[in-house]
Protein backbone atom coordinates (compact mmCIF):
# COMPACT_ATOMS: atom_id res chain seq x y z
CA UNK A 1 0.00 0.00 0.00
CA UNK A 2 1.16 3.37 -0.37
CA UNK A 3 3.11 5.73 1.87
CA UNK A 4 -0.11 8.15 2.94
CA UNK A 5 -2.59 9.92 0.92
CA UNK A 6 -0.08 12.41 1.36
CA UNK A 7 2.69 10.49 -0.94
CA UNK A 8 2.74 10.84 -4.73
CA UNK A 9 4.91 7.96 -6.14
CA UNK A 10 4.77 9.68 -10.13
CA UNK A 11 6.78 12.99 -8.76
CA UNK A 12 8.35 11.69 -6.15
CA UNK A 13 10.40 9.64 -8.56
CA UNK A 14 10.56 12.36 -11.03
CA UNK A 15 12.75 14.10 -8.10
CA UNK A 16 14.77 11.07 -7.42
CA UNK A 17 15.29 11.08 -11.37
CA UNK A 18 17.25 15.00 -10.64
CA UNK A 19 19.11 13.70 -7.87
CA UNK A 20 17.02 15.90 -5.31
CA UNK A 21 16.86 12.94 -2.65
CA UNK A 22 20.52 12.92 -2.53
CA UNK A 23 20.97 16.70 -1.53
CA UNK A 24 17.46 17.21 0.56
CA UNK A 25 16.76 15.44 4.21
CA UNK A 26 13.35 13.46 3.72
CA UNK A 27 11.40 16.44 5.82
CA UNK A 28 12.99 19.27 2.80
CA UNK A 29 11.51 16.31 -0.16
CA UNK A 30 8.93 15.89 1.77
CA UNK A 31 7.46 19.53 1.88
CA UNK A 32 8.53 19.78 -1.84
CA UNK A 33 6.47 17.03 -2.87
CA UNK A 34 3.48 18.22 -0.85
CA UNK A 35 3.84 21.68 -2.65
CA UNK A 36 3.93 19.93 -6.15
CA UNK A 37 1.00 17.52 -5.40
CA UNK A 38 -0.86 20.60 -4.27
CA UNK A 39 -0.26 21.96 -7.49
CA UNK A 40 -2.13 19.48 -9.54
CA UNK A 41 -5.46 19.52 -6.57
CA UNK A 42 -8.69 21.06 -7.62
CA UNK A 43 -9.06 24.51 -6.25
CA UNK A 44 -5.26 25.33 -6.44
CA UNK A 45 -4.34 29.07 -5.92
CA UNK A 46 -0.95 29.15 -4.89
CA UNK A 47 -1.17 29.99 -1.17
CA UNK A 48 -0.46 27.95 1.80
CA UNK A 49 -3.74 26.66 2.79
CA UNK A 50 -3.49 24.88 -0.52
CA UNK A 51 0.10 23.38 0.06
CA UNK A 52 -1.70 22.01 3.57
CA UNK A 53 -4.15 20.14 1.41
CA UNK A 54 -1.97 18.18 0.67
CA UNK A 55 0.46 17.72 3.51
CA UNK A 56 0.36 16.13 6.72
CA UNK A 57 1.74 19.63 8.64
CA UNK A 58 -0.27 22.31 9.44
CA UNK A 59 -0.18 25.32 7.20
CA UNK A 60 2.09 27.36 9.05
CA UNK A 61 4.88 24.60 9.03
CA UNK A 62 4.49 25.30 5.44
CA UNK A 63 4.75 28.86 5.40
CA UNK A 64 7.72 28.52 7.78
CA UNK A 65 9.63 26.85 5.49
CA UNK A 66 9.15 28.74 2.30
CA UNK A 67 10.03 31.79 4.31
CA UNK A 68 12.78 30.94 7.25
CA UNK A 69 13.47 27.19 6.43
CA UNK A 70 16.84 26.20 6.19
CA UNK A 71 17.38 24.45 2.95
CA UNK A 72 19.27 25.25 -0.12
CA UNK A 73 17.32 26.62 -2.81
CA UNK A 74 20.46 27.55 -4.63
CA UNK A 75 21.53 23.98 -5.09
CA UNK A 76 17.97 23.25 -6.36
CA UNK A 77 18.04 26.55 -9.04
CA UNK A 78 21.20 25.17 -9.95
CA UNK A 79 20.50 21.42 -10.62
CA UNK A 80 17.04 22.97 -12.31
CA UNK A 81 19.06 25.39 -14.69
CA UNK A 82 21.13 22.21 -15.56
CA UNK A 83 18.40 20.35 -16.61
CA UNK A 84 16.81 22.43 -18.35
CA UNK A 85 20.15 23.35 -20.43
CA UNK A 86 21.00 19.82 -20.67
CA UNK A 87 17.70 18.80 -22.34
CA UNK A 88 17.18 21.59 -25.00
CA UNK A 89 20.56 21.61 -26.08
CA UNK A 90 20.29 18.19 -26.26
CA UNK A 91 17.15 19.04 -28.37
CA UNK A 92 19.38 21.06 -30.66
CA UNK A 93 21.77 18.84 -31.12
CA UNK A 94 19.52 15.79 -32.12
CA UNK A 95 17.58 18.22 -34.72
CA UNK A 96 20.28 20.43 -35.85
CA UNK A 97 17.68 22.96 -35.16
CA UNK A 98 18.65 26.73 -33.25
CA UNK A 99 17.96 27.21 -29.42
CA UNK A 100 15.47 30.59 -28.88
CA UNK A 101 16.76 32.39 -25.66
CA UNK A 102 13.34 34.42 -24.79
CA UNK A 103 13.22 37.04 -22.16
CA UNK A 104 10.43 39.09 -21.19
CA UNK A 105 8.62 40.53 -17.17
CA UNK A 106 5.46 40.36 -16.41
CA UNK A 107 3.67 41.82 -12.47
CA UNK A 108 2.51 39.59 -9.98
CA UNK A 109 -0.32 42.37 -8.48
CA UNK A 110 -1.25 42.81 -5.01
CA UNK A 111 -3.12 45.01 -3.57
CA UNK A 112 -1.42 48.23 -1.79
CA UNK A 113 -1.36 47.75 2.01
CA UNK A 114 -2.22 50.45 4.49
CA UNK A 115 0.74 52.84 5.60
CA UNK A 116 0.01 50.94 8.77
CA UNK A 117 0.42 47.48 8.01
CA UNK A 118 2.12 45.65 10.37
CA UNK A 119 4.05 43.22 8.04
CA UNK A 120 3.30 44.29 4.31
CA UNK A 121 4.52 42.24 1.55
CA UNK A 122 8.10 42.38 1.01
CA UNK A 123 9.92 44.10 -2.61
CA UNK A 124 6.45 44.56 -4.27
CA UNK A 125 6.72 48.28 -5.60
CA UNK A 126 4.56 50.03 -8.43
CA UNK A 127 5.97 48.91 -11.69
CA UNK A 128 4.53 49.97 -15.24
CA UNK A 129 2.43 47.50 -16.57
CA UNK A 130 2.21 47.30 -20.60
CA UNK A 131 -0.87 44.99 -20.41
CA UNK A 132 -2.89 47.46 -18.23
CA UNK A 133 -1.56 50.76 -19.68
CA UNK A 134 -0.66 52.07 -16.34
CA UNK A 135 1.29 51.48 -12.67
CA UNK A 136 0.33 48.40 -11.39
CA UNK A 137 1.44 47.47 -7.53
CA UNK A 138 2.84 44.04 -7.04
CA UNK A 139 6.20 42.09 -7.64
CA UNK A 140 7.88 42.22 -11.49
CA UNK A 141 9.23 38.68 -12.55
CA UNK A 142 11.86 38.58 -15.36
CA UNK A 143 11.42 35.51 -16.95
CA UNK A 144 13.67 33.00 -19.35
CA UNK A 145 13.23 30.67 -21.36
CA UNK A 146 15.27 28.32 -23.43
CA UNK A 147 13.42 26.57 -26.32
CA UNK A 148 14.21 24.13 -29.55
CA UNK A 149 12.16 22.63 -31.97
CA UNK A 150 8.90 23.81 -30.28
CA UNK A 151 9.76 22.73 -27.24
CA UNK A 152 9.95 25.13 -24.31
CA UNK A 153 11.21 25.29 -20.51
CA UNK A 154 11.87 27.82 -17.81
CA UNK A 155 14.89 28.28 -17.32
CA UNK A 156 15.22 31.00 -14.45
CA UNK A 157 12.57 33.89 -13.04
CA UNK A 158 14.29 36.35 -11.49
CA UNK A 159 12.63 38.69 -9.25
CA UNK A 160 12.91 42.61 -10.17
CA UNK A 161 13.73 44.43 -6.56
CA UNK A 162 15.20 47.55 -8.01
CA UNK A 163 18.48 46.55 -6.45
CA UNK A 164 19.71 45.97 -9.72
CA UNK A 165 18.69 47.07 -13.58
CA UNK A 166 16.68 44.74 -15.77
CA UNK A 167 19.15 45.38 -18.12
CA UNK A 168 22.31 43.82 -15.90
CA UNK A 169 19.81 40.82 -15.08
CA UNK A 170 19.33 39.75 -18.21
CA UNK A 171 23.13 40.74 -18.94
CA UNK A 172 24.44 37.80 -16.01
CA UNK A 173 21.99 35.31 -17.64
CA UNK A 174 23.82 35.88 -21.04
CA UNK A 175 27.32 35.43 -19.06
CA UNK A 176 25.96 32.38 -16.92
CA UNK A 177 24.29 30.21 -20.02
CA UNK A 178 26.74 28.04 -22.03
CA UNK A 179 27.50 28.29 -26.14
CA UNK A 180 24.44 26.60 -27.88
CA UNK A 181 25.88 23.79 -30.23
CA UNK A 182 24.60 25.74 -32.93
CA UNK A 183 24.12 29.49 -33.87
CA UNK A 184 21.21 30.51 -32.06
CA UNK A 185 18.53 33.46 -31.10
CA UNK A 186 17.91 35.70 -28.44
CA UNK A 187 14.06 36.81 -28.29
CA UNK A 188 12.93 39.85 -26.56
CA UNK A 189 10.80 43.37 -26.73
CA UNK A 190 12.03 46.58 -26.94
CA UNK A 191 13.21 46.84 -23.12
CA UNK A 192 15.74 44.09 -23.74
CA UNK A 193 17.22 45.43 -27.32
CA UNK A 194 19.93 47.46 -24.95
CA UNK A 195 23.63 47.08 -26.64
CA UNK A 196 25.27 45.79 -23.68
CA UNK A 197 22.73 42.50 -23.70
CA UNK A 198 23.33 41.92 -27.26
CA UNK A 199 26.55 42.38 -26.93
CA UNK A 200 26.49 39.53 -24.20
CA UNK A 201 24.62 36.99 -26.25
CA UNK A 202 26.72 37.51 -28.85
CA UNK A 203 29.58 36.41 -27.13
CA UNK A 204 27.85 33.40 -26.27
CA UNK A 205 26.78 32.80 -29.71
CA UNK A 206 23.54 34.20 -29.48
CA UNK A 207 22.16 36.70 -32.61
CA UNK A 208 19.42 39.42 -31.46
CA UNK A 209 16.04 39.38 -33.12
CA UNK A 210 13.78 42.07 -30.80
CA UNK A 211 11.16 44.57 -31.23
CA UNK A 212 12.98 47.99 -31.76
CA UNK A 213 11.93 51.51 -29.88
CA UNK A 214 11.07 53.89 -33.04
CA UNK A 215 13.05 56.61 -31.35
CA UNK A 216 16.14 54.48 -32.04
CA UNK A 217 18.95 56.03 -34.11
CA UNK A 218 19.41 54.34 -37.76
CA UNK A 219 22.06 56.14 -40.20
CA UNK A 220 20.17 55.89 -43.61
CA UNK A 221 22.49 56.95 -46.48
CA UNK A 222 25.12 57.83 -43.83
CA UNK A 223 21.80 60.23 -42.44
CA UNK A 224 21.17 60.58 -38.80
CA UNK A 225 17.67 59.97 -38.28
CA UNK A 226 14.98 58.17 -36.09
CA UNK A 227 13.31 54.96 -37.12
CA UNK A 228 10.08 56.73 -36.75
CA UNK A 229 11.47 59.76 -39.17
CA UNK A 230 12.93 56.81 -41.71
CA UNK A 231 9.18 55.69 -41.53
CA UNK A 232 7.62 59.42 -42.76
CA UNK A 233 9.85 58.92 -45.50
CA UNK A 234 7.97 55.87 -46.78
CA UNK A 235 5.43 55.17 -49.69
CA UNK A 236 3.46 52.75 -50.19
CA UNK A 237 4.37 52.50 -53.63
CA UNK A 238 8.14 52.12 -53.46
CA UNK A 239 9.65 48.46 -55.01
CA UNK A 240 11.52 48.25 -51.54
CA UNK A 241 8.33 48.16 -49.68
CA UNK A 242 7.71 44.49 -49.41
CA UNK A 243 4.05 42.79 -48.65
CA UNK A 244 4.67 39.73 -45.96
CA UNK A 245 2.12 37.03 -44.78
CA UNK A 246 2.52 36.39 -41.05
CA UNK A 247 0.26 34.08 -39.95
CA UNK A 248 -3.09 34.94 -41.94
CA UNK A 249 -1.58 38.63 -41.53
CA UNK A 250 -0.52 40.79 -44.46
CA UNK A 251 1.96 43.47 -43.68
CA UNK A 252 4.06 46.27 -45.30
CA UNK A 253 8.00 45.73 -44.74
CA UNK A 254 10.98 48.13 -45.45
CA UNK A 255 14.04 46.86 -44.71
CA UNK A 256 17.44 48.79 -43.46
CA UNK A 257 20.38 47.59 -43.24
CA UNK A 258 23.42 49.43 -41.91
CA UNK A 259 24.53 51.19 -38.74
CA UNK A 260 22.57 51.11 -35.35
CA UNK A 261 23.26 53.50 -32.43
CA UNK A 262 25.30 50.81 -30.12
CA UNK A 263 24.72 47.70 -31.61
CA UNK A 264 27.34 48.18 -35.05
CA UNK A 265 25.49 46.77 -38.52
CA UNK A 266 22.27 45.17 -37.93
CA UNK A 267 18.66 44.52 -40.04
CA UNK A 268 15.81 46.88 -39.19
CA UNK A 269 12.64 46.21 -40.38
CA UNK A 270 9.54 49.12 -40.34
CA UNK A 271 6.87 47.31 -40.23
CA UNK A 272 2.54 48.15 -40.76
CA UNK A 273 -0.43 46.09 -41.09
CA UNK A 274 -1.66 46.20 -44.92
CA UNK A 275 -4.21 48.08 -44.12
CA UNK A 276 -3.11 50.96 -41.72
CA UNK A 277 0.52 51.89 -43.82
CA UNK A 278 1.92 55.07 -42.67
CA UNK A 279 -0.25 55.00 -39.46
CA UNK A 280 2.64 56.33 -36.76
CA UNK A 281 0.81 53.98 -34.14
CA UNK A 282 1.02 51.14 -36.10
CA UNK A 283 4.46 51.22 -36.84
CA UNK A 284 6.55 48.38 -35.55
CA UNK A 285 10.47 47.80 -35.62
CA UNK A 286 12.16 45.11 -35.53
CA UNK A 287 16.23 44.63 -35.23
CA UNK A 288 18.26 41.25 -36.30
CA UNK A 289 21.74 41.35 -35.77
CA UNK A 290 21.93 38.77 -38.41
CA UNK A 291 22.14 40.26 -41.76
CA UNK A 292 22.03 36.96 -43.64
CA UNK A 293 18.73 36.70 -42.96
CA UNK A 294 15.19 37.77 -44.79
CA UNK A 295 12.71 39.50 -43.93
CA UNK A 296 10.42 36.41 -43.93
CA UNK A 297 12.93 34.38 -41.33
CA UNK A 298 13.49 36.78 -39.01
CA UNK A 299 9.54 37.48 -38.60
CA UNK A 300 8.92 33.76 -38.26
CA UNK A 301 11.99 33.57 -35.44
CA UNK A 302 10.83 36.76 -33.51
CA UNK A 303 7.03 34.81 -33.38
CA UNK A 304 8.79 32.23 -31.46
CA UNK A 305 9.08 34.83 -28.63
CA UNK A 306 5.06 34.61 -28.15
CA UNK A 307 5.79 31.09 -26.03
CA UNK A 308 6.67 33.49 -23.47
CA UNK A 309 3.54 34.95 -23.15
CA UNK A 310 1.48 31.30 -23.24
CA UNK A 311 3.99 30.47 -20.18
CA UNK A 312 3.10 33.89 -18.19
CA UNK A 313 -0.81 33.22 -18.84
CA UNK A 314 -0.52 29.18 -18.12
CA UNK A 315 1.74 30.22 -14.70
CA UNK A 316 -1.30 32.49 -13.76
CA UNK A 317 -3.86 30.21 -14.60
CA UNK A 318 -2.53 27.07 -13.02
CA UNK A 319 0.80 27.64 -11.01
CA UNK A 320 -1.01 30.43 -8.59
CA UNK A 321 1.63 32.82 -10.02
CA UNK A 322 -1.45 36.06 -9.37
CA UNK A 323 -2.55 35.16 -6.16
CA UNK A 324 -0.11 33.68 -3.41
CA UNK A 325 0.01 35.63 -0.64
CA UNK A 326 3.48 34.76 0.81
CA UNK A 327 4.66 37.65 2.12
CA UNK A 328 8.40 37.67 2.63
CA UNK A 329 10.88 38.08 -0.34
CA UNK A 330 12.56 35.05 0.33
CA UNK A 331 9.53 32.75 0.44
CA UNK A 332 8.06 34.24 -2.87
CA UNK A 333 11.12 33.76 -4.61
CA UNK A 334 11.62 29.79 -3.30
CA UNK A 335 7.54 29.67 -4.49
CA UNK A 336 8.89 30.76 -7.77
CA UNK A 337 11.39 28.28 -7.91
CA UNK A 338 9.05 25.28 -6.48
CA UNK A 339 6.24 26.26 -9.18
CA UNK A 340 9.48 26.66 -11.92
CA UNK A 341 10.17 22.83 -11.14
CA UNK A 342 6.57 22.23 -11.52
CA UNK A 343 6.75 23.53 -15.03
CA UNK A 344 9.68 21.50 -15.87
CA UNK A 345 7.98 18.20 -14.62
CA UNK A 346 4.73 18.81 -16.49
CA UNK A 347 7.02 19.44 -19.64
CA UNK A 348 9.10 16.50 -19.36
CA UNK A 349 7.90 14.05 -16.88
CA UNK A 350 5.21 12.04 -19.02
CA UNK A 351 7.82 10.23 -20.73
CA UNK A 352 8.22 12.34 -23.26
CA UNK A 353 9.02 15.84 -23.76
CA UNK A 354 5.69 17.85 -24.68
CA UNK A 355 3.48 20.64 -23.64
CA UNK A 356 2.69 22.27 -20.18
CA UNK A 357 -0.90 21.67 -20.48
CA UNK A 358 -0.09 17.53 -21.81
CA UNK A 359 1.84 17.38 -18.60
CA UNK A 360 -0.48 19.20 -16.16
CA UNK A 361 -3.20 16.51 -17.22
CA UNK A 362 -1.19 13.70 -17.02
CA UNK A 363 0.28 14.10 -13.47
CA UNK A 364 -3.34 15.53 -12.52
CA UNK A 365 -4.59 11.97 -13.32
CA UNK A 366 -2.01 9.79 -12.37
CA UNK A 367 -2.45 11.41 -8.59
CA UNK A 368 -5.67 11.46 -8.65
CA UNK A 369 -5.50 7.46 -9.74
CA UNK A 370 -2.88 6.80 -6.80
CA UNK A 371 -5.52 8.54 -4.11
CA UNK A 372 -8.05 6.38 -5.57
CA UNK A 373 -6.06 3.53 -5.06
CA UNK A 374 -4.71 4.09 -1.63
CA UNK A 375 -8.29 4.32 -0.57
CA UNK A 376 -9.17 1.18 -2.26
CA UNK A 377 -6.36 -0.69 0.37
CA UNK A 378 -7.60 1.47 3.05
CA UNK A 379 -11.11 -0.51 2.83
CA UNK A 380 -9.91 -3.76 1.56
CA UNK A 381 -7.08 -3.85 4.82
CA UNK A 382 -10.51 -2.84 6.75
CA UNK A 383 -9.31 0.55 7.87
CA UNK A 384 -12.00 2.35 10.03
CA UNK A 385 -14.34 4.62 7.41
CA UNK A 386 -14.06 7.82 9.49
CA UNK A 387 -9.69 7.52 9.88
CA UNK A 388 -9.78 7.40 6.17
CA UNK A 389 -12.20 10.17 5.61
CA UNK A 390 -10.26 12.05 8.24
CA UNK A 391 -7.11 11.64 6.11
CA UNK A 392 -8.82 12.43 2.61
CA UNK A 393 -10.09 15.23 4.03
């Protein structure tokens, strides 16, 4: 029979598989793997009452060790980043295909405490929120993620405290991640297209494809000029004004090619929707520090940044990323980490490597199938009805 209705065989072996049990006491793996079950329970939210459901301790033993616990997340991060490098570069190399760095922040919100709160959430400030077109309150993730072939993982969310730039962030992730095996991408919006990151990634064998500021500076004809100011200059009617389908989307595409304030020679491409050219708010830019490329391939490789966005919303919807309501920094940032490994099982741990949303459903049914069994051996080794519905809860 199994351990308790508190045991989950199917990720408990999925940690033995990283080599967890041979750095963590039993009582550390233990509260990890109540944590993950939770994860997969109906009802899930991300906040400790849930990681009780499905743990023998009382909530506050919980709490206690997300927030003061003495365990080394560090060790875990690191044998986490590993993985994860180890198994899409290992994608790479079996398809000969690129590896897609993709970076991108997204706000946890919370709602502004009182000036007198007694013990407010820790490092949640106002930060400005793209989605919501104005300051949102709440903590600012930076996420990354390492993908091949279609295949995506987390590899690191770093929490933005203001104690050091976005920019140098993203910067030490460039200088921490090895060379890809092949020449590869870094993915990102117009925050991350900063000369000193591309300049990291490049040393790493990373090329920059990223959305482009229109106030950037672009030397047309040896001109000094704005990529907005390039863009007046446009007609519709011009034989370098090229008509792309993205998608079942039709857009108008110049393409520059030369000198970039900081960055050296790069691709630009001004880019409107068919139907709104020479719109200024529908103007889009786009750098590539890859000049072999067309305008076509480096459209297609910057749409590969979008599985960012599917991780932020699937984190959200079923990783309690919006509404945990640990309170000090350290906690939050271990819940990070315990949901990141979450992510990386769903991805991986079915056998094969596949979706988050495969994954979620698979280890959603396989625990559900082990609680159904253990209650099955409760009755037929004639445990008392009420001890067992005491323990289901």
């Amino acid at each position: 029979m199994g351990n308790s209705i508190y045991h989950s065989s199917v990720i408990y072996n999925r940690l033995i598989r990283l080599n967890l049990g041979q750095i963590f006491s039993s009582t550390v793996m233990n509260h990890i793997l109540s944590i993950l079950i939770s994860v997969f329970l109906r009802g899930y939210r991300g906040k400790t009452v849930d990681f009780a459901c499905a743990s023998p301790c009382h909530r506050t033993t919980i709490a206690h060790f997300l927030n003061h616990g003495k365990w080394e997340d560090a060790k875990l991060e690191m044998i986490l980043k590993e993985a994860v490098v180890r198994t899409i570069y290992g994608e790479s190399l079996r398809s000969g295909k690129p590896v897609f760095c993709i970076v991108d922040d997204t706000i946890s919100s919370k709602t502004k405490p009182s000036s007198r709160a007694l013990h407010p959430i820790e490092d949640a400030y106002f930060h400005q929120s793209h989605l919501k077109r104005r300051q949102d309150y709440g903590h600012q993730a930076v996420s990354i993620m390492l993908s091949c072939n279609g295949f995506v993982l987390n590899y690191a969310v770093i929490m933005y405290d203001k104690s050091k730039s976005k920019i140098k962030i993203v910067q030490e992730i460039a200088q921490e991640l090895p060379a890809p095996p092949f020449p590869s991408f870094f993915l990102c919006d117009s925050w991350y297209t900063s000369a000193d990151i591309i300049q990291a990634f490049i040393k790493k064998g990373f090329f920059t494809v990223g959305a482009l500021k229109t106030n950037r500076i672009l030397y047309p004809a040896g001109y000094k000029m704005q990529v907005s100011e390039l863009a007046s200059y446009m007609k519709e009617s011009m034989p370098s004004i090229h008509t792309v389908t993205v998608g079942k989307r039709k857009y108008k595409v110049y393409r520059y090619e030369g000198p970039v304030n900081g960055v050296g020679k790069a691709v630009v491409l001004l880019s409107y929707p068919e139907n709104a050219f020479g719109e200024p708010s529908a103007l889009r830019a786009f750098l590539c520090t890859n000049c072999t490329l067309s305008i076509e391939e480096i459209l297609a490789i910057y749409i590969e940044r979008w599985s960012i966005e599917v991780f932020f919303r699937e984190s959200k919807q079923k990783l309690g990323f919006d509404q945990y309501q640990i309170r000090s920094s350290q906690g939050i940032k271990r819940f990070w980490l315990l949901m990141s490994l979450a992510h990386f099982l769903c991805c991986t741990g079915t056998g094969k490597n596949g979706s988050f949303k495969e994954g979620y459903a698979f280890f959603q049914r396989e625990i559900l199938i082990e609680k159904i069994t253990y209650i099955y051996q409760c009755g037929a080794a004639q445990f008392p009805l009420n001890d067992v519905l005491a323990l289901v809860g």
